[in-house]
Protein backbone atom coordinates (compact mmCIF):
# COMPACT_ATOMS: atom_id res chain seq x y z
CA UNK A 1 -12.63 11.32 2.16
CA UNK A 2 -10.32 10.20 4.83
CA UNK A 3 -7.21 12.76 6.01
CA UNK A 4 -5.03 12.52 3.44
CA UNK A 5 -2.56 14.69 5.03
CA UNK A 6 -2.43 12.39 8.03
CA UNK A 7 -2.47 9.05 6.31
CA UNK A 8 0.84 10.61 4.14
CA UNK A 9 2.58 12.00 7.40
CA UNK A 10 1.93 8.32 8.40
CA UNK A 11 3.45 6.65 5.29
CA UNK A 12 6.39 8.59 5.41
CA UNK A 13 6.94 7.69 9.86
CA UNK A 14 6.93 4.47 8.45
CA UNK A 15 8.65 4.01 5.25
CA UNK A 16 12.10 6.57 6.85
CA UNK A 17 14.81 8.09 5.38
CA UNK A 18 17.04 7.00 2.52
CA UNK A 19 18.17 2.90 2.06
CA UNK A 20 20.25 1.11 -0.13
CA UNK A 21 20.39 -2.43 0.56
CA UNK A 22 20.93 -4.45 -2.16
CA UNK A 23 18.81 -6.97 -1.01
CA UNK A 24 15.73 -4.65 -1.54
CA UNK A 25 14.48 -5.25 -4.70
CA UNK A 26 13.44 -2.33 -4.68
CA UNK A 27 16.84 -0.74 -5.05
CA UNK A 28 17.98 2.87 -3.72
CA UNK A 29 14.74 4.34 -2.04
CA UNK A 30 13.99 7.43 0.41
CA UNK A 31 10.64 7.88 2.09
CA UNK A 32 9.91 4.38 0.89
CA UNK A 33 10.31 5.89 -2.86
CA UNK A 34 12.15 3.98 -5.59
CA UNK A 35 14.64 5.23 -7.79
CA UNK A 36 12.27 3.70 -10.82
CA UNK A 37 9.35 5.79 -9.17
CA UNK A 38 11.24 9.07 -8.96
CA UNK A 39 12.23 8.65 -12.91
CA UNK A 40 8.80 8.04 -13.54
CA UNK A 41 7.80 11.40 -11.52
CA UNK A 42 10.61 13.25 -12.65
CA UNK A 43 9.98 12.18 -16.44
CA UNK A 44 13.90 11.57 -17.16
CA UNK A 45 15.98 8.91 -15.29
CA UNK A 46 16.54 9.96 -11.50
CA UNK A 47 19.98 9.38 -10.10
CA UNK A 48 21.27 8.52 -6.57
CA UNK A 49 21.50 12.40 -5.23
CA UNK A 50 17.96 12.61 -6.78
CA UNK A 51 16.17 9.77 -3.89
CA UNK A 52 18.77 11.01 -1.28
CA UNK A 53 17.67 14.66 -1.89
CA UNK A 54 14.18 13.46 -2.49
CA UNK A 55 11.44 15.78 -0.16
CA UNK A 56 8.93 14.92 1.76
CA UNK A 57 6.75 17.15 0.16
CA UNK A 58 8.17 15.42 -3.04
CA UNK A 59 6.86 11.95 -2.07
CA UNK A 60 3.55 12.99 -0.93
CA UNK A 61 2.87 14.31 -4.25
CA UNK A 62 4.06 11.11 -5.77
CA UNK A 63 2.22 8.98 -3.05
CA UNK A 64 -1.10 11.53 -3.03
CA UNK A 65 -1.31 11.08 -7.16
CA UNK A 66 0.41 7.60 -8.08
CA UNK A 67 -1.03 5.61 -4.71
CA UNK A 68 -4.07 7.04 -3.76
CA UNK A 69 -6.15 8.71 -6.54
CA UNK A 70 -4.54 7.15 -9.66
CA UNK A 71 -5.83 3.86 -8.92
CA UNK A 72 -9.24 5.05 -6.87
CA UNK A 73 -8.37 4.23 -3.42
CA UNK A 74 -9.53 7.95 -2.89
CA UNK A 75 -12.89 6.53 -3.86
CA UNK A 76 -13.43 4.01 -1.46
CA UNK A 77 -14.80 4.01 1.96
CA UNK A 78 -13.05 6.66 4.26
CA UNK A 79 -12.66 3.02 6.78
CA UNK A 80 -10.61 1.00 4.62
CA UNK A 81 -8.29 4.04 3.07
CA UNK A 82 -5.67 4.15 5.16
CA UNK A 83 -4.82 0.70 5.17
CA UNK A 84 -5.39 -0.10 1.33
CA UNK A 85 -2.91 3.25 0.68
CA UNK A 86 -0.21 1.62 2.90
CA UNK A 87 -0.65 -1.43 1.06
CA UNK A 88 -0.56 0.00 -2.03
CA UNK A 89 2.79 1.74 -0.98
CA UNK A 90 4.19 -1.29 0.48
CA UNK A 91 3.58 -3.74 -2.02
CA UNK A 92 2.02 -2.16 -5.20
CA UNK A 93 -1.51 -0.45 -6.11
CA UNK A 94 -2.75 -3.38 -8.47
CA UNK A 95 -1.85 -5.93 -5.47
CA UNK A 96 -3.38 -4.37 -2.76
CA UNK A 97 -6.72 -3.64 -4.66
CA UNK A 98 -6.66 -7.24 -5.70
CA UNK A 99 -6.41 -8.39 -1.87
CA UNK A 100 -9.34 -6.13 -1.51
CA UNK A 101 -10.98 -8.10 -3.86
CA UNK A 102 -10.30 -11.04 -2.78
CA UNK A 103 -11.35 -10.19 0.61
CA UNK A 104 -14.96 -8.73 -0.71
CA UNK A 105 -15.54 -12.65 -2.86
CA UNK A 106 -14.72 -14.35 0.60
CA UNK A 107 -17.01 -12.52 2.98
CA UNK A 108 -20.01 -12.65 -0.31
CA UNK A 109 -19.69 -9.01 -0.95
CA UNK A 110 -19.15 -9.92 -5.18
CA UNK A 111 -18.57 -11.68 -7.35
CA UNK A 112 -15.49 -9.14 -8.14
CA UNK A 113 -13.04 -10.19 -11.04
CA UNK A 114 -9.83 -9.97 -9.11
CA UNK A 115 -7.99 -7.70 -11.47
CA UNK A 116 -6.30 -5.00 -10.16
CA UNK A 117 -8.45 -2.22 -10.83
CA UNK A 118 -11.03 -0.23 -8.53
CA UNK A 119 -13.99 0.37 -10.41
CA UNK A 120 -17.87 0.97 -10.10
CA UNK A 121 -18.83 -2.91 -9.00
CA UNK A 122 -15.85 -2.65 -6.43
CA UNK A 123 -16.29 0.57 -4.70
CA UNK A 124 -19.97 -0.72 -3.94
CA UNK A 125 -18.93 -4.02 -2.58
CA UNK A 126 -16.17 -2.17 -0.71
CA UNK A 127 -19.00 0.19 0.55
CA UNK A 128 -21.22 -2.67 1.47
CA UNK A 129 -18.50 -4.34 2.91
CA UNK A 130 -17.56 -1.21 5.25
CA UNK A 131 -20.98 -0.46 6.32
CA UNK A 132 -21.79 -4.09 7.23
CA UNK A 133 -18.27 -5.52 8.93
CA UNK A 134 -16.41 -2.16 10.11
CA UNK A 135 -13.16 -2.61 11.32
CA UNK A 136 -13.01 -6.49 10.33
CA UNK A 137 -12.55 -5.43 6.94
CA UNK A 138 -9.32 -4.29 7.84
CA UNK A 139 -8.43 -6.92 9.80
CA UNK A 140 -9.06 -8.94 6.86
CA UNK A 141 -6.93 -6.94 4.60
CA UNK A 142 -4.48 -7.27 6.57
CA UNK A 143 -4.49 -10.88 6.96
CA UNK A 144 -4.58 -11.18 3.60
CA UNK A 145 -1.04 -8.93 3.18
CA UNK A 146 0.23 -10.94 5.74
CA UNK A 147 -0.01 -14.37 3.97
CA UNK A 148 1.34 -12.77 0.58
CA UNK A 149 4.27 -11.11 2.78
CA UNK A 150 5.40 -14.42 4.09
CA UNK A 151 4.49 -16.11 0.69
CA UNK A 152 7.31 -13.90 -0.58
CA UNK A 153 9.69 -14.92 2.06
CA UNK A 154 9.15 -18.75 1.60
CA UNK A 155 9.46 -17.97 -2.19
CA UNK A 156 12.23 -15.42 -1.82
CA UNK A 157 14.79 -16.03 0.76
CA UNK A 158 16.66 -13.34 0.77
CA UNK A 159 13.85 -11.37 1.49
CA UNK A 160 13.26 -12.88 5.19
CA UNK A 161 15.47 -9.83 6.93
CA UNK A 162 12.24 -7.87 5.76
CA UNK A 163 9.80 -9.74 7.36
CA UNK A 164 10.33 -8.90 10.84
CA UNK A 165 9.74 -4.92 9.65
CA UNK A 166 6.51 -6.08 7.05
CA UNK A 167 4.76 -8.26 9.86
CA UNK A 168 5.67 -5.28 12.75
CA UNK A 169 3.87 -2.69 9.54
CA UNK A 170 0.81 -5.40 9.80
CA UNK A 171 0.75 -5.31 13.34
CA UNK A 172 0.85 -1.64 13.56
CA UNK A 173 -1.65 -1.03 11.14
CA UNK A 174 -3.97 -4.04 13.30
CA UNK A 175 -3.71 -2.01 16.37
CA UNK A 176 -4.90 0.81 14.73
CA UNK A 177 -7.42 0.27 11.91
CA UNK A 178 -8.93 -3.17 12.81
């Protein structure tokens, strides 16, 4: 397994402290957690001092259990981790495995149903996929987030002040995974 560790301290550089814009629709976040994810964590409803005062050791639990092994990105190639778990972060677990997907039927590593979920059939294509194209499987990942990231803002206008940020996150992750 890749550095977890690392790939959190990472998430966390990247996602900062706490923001409330109420274009986010998100809502309140710190360390790139929601206010709905912290209520989840916390099992009863999480208020605004709760994400302010949210730890970093807080959200790498959260990000370690609900990002990462919850939805098996702990079980695929060590290559590929860090980028799917900063996907999953940025935009969801279920969407980020389905780009991965997607990515594994285009370059003939399936046929995968694009659904979400990381299972047996996937983990092998992803392996396949690793051994065989290296660091262009991340590249491809990541041109994959791209297009959905600017799908949003063509769909979504109010979401265009955060595509400046989400394309710089893609071009970061680029530079160092692909």
């Amino acid at each position: 397994m890749a550095d977890i560790d690392s790939m959190l301290d990472e998430i966390l550089r990247r996602e900062g402290g706490y923001v409330n814009n109420a274009a986010d629709r998100g809502g309140p976040t710190n360390l790139g957690i929601t206010q709905t994810t912290l209520s989840t964590w916390l099992g009863r409803p999480a208020t605004i001092e709760d994400v302010q005062t949210l730890s970093a050791e807080t959200a790498k639990a959260i990000y370690s259990a609900n990002y990462f092994s919850k939805p098996k990105i702990d079980k695929l190639p060590d290559l590929i981790q860090a980028v799917m778990l900063d996907a999953a972060v940025n935009s969801g677990p279920g969407a980020a495995i389905k780009w991965l997907q997607k990515v594994l039927n285009d370059n003939n590593y399936g046929p995968l149903t694009v659904d979400g979920g990381i299972g047996p059939a996937s983990i092998a294509a992803a392996t396949k996929a690793a051994a065989e194209m290296g660091p262009a499987l991340n590249k491809a990942l990541i041109e994959v987030r791209r297009a959905f990231l600017q799908g949003l803002v063509q769909k979504n206008p109010s979401q265009q002040q955060f595509e400046k940020g989400w394309m710089a996150r893609c071009d970061s992750l680029e530079a160092t995974y692909a």
